[in-house]
PDB file of N, CA and C in Angstrom:
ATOM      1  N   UNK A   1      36.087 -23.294  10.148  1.00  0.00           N
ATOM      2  CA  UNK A   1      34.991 -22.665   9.443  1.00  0.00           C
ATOM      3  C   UNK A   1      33.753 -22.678  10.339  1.00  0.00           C
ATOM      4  N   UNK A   2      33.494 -21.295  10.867  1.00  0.00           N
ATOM      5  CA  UNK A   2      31.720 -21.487  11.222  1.00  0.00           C
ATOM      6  C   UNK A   2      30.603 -21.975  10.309  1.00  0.00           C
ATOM      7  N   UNK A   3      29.818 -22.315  11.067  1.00  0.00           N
ATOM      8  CA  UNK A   3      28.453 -23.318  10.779  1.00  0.00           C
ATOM      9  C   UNK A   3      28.011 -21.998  10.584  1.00  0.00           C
ATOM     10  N   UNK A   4      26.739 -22.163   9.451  1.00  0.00           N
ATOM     11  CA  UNK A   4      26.088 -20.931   9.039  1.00  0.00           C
ATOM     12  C   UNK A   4      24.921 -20.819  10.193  1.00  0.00           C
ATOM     13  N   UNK A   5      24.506 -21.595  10.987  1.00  0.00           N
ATOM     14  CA  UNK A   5      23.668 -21.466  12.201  1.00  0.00           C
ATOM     15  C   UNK A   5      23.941 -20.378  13.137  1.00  0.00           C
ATOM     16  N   UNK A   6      25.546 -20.662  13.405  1.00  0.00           N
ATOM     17  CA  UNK A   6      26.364 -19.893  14.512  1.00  0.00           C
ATOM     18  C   UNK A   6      26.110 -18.544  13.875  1.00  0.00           C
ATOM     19  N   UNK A   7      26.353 -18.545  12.938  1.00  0.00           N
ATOM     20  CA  UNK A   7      26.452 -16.853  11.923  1.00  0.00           C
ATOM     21  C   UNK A   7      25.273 -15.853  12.501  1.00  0.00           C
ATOM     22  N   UNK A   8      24.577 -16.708  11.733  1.00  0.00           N
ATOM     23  CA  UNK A   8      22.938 -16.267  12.079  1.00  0.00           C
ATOM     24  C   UNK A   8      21.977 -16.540  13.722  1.00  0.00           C
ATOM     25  N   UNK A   9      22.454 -17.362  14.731  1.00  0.00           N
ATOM     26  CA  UNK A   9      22.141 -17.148  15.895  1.00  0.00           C
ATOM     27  C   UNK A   9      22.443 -15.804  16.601  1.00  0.00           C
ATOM     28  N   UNK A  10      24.048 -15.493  16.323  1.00  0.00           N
ATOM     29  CA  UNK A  10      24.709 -14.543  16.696  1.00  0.00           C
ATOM     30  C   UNK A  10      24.335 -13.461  16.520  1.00  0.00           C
ATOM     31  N   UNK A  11      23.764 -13.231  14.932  1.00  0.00           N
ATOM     32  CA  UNK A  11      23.387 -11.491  14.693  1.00  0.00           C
ATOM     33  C   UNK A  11      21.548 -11.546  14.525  1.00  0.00           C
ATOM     34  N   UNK A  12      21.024 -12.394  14.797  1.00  0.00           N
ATOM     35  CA  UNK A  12      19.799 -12.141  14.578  1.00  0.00           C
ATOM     36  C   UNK A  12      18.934 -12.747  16.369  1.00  0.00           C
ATOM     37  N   UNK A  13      18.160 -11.540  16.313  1.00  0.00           N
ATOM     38  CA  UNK A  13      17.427 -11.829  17.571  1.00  0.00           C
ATOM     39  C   UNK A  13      15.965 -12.483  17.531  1.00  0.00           C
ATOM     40  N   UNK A  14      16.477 -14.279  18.089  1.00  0.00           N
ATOM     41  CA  UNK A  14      15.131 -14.964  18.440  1.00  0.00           C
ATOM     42  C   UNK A  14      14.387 -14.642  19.001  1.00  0.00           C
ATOM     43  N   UNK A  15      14.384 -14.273  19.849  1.00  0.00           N
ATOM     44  CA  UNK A  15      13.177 -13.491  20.400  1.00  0.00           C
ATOM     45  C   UNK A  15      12.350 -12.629  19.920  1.00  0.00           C
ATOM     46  N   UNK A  16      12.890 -11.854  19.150  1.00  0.00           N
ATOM     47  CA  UNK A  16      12.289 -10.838  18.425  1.00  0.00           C
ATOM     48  C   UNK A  16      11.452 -11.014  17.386  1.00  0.00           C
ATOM     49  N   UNK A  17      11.975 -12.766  16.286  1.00  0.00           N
ATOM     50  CA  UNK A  17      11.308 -12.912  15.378  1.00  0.00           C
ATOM     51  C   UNK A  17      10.348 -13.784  16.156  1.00  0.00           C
ATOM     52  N   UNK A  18      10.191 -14.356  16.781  1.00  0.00           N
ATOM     53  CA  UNK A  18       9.323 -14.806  17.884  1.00  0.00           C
ATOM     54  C   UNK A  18       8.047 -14.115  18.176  1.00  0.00           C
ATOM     55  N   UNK A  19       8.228 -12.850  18.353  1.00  0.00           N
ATOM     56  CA  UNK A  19       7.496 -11.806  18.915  1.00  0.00           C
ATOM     57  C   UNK A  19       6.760 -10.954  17.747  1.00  0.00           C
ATOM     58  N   UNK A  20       7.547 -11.082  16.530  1.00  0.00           N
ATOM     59  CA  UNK A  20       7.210 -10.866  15.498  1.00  0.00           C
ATOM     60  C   UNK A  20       6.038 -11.715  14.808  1.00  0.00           C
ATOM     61  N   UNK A  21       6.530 -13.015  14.676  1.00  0.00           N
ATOM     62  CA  UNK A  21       5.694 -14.181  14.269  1.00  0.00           C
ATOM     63  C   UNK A  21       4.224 -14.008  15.076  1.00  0.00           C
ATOM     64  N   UNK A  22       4.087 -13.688  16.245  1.00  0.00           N
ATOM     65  CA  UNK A  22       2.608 -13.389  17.372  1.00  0.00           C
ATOM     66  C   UNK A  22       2.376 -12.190  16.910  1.00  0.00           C
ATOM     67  N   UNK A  23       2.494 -11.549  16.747  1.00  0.00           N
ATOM     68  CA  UNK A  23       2.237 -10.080  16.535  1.00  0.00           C
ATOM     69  C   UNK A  23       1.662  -9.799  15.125  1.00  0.00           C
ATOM     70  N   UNK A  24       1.941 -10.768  14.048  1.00  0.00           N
ATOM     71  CA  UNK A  24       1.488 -10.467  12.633  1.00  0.00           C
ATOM     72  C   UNK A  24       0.509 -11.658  13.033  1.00  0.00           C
ATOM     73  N   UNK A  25       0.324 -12.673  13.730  1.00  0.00           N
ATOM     74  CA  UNK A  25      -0.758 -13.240  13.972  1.00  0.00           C
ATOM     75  C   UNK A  25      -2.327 -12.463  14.373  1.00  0.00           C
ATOM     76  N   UNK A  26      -2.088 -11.994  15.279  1.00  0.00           N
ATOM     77  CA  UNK A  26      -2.592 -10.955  15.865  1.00  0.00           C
ATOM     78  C   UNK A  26      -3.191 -10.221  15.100  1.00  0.00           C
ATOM     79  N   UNK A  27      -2.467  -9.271  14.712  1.00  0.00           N
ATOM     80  CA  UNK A  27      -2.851  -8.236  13.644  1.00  0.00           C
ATOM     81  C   UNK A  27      -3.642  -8.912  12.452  1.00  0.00           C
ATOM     82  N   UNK A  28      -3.851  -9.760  11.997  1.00  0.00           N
ATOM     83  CA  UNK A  28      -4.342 -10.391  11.226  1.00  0.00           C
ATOM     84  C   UNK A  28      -5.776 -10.205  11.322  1.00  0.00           C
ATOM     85  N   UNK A  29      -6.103 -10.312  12.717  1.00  0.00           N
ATOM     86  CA  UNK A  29      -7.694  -9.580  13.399  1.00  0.00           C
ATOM     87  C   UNK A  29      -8.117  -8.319  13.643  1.00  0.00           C
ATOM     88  N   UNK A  30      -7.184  -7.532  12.887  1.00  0.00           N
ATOM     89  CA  UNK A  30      -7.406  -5.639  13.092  1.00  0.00           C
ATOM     90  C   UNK A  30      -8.775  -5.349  12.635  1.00  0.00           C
ATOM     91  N   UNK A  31      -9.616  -5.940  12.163  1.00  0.00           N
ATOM     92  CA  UNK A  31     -11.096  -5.385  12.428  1.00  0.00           C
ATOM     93  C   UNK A  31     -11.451  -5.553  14.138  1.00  0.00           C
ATOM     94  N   UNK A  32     -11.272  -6.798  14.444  1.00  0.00           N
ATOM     95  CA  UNK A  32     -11.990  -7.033  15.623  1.00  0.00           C
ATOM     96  C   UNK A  32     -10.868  -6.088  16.986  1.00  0.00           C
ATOM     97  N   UNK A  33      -9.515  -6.140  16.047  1.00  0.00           N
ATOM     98  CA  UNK A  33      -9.240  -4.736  17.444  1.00  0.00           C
ATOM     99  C   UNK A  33      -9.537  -3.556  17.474  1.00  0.00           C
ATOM    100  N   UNK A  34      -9.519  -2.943  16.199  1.00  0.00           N
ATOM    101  CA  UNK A  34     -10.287  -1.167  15.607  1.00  0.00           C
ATOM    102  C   UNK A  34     -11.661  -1.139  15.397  1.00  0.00           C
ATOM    103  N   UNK A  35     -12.293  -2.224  14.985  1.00  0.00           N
ATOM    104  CA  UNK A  35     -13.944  -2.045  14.424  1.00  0.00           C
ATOM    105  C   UNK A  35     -13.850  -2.131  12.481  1.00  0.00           C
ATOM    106  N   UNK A  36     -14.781  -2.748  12.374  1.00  0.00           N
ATOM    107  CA  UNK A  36     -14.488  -2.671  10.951  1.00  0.00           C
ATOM    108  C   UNK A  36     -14.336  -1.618  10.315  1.00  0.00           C
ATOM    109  N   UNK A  37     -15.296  -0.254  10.771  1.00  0.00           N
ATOM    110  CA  UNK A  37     -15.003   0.904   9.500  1.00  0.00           C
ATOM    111  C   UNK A  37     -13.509   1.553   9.670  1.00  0.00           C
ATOM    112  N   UNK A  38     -12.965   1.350  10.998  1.00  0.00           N
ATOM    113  CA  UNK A  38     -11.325   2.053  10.849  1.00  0.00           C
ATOM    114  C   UNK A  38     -10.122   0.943  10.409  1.00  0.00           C
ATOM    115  N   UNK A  39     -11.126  -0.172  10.161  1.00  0.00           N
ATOM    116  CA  UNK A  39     -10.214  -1.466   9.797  1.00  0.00           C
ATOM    117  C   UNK A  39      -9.857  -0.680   8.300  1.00  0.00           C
ATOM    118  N   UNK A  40     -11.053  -0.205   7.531  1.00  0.00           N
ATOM    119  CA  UNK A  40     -10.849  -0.154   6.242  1.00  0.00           C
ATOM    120  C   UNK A  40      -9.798   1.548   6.271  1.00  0.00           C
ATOM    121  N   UNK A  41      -9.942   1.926   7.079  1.00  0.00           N
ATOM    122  CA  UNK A  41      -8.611   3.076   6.881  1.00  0.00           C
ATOM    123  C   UNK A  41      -7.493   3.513   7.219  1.00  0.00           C
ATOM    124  N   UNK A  42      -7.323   1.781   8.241  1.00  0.00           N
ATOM    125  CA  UNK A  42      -5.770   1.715   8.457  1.00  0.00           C
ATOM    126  C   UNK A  42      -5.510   0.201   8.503  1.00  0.00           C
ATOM    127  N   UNK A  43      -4.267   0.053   8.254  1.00  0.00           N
ATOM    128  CA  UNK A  43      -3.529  -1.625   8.025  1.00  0.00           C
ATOM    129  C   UNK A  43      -2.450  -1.717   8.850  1.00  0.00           C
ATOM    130  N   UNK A  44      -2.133  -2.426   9.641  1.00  0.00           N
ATOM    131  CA  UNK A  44      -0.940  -2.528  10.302  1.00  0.00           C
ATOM    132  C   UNK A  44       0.044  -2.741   9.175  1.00  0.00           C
ATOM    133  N   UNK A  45       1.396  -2.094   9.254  1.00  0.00           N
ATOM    134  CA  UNK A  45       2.339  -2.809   8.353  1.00  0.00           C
ATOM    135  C   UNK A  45       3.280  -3.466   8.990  1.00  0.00           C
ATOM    136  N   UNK A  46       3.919  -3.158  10.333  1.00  0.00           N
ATOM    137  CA  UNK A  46       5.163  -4.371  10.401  1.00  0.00           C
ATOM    138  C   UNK A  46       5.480  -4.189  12.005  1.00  0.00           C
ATOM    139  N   UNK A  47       5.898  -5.009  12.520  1.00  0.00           N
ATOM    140  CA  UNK A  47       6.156  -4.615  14.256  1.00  0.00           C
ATOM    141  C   UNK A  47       7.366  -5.147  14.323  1.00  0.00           C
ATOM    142  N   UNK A  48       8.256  -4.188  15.338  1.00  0.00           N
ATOM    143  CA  UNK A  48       9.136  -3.875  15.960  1.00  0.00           C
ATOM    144  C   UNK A  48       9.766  -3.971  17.350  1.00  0.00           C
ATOM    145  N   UNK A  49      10.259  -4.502  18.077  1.00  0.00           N
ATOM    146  CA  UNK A  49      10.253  -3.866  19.544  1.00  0.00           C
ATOM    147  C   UNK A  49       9.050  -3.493  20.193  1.00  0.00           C
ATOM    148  N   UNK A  50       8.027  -4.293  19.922  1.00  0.00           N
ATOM    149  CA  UNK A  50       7.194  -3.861  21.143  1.00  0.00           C
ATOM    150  C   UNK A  50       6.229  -2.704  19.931  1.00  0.00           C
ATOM    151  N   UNK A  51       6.657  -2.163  19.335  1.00  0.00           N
ATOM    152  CA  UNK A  51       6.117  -0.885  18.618  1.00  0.00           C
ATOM    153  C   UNK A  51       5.095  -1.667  17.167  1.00  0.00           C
ATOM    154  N   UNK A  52       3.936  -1.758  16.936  1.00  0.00           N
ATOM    155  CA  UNK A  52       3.246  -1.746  15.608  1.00  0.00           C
ATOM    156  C   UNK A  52       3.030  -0.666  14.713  1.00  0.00           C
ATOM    157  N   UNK A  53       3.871  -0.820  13.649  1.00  0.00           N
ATOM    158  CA  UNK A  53       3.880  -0.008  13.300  1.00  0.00           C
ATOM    159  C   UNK A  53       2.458   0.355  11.974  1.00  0.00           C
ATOM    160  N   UNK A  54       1.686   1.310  12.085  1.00  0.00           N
ATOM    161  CA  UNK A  54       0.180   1.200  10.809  1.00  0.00           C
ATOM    162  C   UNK A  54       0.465   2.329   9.532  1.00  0.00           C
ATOM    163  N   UNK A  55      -0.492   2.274   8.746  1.00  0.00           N
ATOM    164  CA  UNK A  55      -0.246   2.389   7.675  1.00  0.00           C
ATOM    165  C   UNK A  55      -2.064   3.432   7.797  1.00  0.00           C
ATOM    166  N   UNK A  56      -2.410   4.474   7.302  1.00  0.00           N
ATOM    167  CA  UNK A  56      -3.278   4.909   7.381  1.00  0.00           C
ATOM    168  C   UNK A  56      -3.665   5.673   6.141  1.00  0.00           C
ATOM    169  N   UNK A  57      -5.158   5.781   5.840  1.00  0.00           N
ATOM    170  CA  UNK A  57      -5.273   6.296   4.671  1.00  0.00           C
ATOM    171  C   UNK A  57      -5.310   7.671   4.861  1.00  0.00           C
ATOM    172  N   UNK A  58      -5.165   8.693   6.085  1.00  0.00           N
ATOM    173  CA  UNK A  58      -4.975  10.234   5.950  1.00  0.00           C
ATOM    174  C   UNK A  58      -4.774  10.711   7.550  1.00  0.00           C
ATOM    175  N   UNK A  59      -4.322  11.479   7.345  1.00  0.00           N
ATOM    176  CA  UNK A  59      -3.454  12.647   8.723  1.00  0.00           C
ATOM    177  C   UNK A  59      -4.653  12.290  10.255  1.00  0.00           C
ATOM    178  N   UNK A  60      -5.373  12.283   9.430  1.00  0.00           N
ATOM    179  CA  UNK A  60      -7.107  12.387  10.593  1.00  0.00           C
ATOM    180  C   UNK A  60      -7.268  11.248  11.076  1.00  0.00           C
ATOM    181  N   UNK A  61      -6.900  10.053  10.063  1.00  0.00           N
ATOM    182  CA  UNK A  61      -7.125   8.915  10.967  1.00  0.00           C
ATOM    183  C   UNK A  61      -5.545   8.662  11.469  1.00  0.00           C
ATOM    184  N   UNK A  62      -4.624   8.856  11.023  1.00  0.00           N
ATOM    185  CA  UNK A  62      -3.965   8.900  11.828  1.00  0.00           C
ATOM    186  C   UNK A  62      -3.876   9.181  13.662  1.00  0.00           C
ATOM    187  N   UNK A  63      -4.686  10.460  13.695  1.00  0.00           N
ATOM    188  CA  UNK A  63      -4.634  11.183  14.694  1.00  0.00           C
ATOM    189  C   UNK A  63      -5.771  10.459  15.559  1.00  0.00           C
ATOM    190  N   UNK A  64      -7.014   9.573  14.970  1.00  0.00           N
ATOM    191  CA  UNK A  64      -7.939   9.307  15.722  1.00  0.00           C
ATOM    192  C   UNK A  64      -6.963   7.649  16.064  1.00  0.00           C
ATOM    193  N   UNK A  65      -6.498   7.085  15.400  1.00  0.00           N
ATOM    194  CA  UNK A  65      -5.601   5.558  16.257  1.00  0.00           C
ATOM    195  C   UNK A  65      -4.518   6.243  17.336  1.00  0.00           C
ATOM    196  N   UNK A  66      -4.149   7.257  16.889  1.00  0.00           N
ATOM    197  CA  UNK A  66      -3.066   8.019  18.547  1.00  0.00           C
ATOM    198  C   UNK A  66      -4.387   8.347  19.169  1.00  0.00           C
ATOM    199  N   UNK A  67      -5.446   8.634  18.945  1.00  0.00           N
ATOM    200  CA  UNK A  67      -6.435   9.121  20.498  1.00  0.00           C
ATOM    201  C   UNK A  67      -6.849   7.317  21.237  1.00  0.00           C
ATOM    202  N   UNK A  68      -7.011   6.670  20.438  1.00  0.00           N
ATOM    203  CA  UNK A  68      -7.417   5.759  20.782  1.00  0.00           C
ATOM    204  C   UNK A  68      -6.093   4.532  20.886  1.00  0.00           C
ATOM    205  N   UNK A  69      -4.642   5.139  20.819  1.00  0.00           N
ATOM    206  CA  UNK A  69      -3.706   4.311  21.928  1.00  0.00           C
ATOM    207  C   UNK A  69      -3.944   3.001  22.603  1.00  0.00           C
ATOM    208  N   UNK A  70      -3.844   3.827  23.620  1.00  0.00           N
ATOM    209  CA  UNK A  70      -4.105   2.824  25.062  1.00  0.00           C
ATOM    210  C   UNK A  70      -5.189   1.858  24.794  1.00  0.00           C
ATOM    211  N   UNK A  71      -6.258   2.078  24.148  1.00  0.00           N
ATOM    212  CA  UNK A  71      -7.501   1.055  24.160  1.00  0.00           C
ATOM    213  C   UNK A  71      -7.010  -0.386  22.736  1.00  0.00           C
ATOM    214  N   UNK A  72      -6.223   0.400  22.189  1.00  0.00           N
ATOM    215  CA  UNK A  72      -5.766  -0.669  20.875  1.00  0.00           C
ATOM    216  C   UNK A  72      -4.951  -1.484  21.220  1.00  0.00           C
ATOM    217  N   UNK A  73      -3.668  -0.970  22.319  1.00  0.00           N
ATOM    218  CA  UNK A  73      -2.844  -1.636  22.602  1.00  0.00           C
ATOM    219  C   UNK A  73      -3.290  -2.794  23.645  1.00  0.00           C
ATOM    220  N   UNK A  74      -4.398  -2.598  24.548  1.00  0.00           N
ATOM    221  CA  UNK A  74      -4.613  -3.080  25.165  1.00  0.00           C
ATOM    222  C   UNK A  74      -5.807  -4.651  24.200  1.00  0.00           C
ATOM    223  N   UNK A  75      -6.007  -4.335  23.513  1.00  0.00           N
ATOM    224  CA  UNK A  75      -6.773  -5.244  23.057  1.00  0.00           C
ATOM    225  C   UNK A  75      -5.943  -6.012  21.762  1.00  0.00           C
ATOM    226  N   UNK A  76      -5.053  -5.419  21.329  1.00  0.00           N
ATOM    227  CA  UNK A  76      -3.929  -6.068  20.886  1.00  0.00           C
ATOM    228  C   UNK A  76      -3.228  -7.652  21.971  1.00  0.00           C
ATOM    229  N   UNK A  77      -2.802  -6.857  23.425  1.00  0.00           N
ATOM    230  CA  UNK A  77      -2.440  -7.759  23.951  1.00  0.00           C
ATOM    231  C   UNK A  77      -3.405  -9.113  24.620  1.00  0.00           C
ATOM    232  N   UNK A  78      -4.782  -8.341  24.665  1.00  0.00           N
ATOM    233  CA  UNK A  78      -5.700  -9.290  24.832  1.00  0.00           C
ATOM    234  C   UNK A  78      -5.477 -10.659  24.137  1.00  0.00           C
ATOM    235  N   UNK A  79      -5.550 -10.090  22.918  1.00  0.00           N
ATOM    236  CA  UNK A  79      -5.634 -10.963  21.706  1.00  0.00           C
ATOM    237  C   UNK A  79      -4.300 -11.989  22.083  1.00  0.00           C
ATOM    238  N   UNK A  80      -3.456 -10.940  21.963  1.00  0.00           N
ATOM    239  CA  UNK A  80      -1.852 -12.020  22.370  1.00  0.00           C
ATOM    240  C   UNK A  80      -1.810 -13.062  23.402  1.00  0.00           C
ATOM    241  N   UNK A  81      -2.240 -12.888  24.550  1.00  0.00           N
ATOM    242  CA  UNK A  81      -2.554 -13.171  25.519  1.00  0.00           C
ATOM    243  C   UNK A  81      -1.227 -13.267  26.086  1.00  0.00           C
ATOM    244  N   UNK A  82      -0.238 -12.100  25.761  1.00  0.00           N
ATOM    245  CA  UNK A  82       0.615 -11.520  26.577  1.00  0.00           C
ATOM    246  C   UNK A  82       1.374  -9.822  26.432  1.00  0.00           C
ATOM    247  N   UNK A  83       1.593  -9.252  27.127  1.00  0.00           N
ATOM    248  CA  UNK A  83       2.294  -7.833  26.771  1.00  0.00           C
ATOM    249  C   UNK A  83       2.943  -8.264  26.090  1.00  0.00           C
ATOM    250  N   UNK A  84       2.591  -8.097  23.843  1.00  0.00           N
ATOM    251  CA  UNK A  84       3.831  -8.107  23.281  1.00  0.00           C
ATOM    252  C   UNK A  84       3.848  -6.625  22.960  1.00  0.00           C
ATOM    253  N   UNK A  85       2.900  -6.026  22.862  1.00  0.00           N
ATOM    254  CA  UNK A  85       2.573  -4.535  22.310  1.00  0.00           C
ATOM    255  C   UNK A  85       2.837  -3.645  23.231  1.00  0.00           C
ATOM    256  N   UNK A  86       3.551  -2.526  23.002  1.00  0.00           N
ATOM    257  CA  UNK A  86       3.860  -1.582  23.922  1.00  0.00           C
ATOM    258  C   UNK A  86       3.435  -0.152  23.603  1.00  0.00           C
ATOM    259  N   UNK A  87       3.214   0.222  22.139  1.00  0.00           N
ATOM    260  CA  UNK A  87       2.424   1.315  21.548  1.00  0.00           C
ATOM    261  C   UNK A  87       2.276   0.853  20.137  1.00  0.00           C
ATOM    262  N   UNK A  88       2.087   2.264  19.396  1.00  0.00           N
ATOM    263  CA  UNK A  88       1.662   2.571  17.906  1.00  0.00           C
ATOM    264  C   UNK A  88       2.307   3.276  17.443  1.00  0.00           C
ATOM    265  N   UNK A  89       2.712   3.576  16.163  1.00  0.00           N
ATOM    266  CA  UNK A  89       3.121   4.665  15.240  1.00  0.00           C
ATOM    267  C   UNK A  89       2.213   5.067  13.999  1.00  0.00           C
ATOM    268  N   UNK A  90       1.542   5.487  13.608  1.00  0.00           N
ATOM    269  CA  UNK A  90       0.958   5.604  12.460  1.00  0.00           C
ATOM    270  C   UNK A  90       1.459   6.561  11.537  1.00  0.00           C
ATOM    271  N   UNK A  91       1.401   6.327   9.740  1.00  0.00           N
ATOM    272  CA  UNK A  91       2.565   6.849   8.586  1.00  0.00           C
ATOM    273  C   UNK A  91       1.021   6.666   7.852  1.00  0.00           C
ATOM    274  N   UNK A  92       0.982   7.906   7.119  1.00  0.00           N
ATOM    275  CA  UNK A  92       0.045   7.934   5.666  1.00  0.00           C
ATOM    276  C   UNK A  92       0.932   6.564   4.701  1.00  0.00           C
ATOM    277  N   UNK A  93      -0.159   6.412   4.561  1.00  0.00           N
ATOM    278  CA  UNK A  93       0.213   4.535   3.610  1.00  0.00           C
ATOM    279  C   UNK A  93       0.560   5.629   1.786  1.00  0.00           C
ATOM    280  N   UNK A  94       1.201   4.840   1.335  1.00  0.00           N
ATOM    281  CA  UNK A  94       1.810   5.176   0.173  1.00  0.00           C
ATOM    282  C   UNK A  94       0.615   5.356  -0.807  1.00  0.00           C
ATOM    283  N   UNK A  95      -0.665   4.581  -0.605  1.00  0.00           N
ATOM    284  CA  UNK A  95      -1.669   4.496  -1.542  1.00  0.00           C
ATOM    285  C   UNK A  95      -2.150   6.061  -1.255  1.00  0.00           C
ATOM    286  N   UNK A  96      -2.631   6.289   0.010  1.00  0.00           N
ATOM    287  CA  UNK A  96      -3.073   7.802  -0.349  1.00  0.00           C
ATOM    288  C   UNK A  96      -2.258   8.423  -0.741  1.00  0.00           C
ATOM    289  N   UNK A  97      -0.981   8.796  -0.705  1.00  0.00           N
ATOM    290  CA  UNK A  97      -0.584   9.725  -1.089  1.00  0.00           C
ATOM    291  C   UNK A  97      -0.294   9.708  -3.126  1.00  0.00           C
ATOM    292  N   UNK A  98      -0.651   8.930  -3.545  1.00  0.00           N
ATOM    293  CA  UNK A  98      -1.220   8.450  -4.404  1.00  0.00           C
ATOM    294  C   UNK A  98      -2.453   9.239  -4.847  1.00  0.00           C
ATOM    295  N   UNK A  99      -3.752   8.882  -4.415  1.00  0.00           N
ATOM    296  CA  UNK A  99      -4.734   9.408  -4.236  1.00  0.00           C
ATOM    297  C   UNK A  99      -4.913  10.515  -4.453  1.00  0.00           C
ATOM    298  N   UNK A 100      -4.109  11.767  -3.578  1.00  0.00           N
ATOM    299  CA  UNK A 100      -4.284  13.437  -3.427  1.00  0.00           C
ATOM    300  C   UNK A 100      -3.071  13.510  -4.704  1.00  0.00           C
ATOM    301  N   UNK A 101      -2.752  12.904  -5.168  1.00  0.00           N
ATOM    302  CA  UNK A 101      -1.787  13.919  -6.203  1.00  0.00           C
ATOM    303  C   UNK A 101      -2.454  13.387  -7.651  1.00  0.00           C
TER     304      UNK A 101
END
């Protein structure tokens, strides 16, 4: 009989929840990486591979955290005080779409 350790070493990647665990640390300070007023119109929701994935209250701010990329990610990893971040994705958060209907 396998040990339920073995089970779960095998299909789940330490590293990843590792990287995970720093990364929702991190994010925890999304005013001081966006500025407070885009703090209030986007939320990180969950990271991935290198990828954070946000949550935004409309199409526009969406589009202004992709212009501003490179400067987030980079102060993301600041914060980390290692390359865990590799980009962004941003998704209209469920609350607006809420909102417009």
């Amino acid at each position: 009989m396998k040990r339920l350790a073995d089970l779960i070493g095998s299909s789940v990647d330490q590293k990843e929840i590792l990287n995970s665990a720093r990364a929702q640390a991190v994010t925890r300070q999304w005013s001081d990486v966006v500025g407070d007023f885009l703090a209030t119109k986007s939320t990180p929701d969950r990271f991935y591979k290198g990828t954070l994935y946000i949550q935004v209250e409309s199409p526009s701010w969406a589009q202004e955290l992709r212009m501003r990329e490179d400067i987030i990610v980079e102060r993301l990893n600041e914060l980390a005080q290692e390359r865990l971040f590799k980009n962004i994705r941003t998704s209209p958060s469920p609350m607006s779409r809420e909102l417009r209907e």
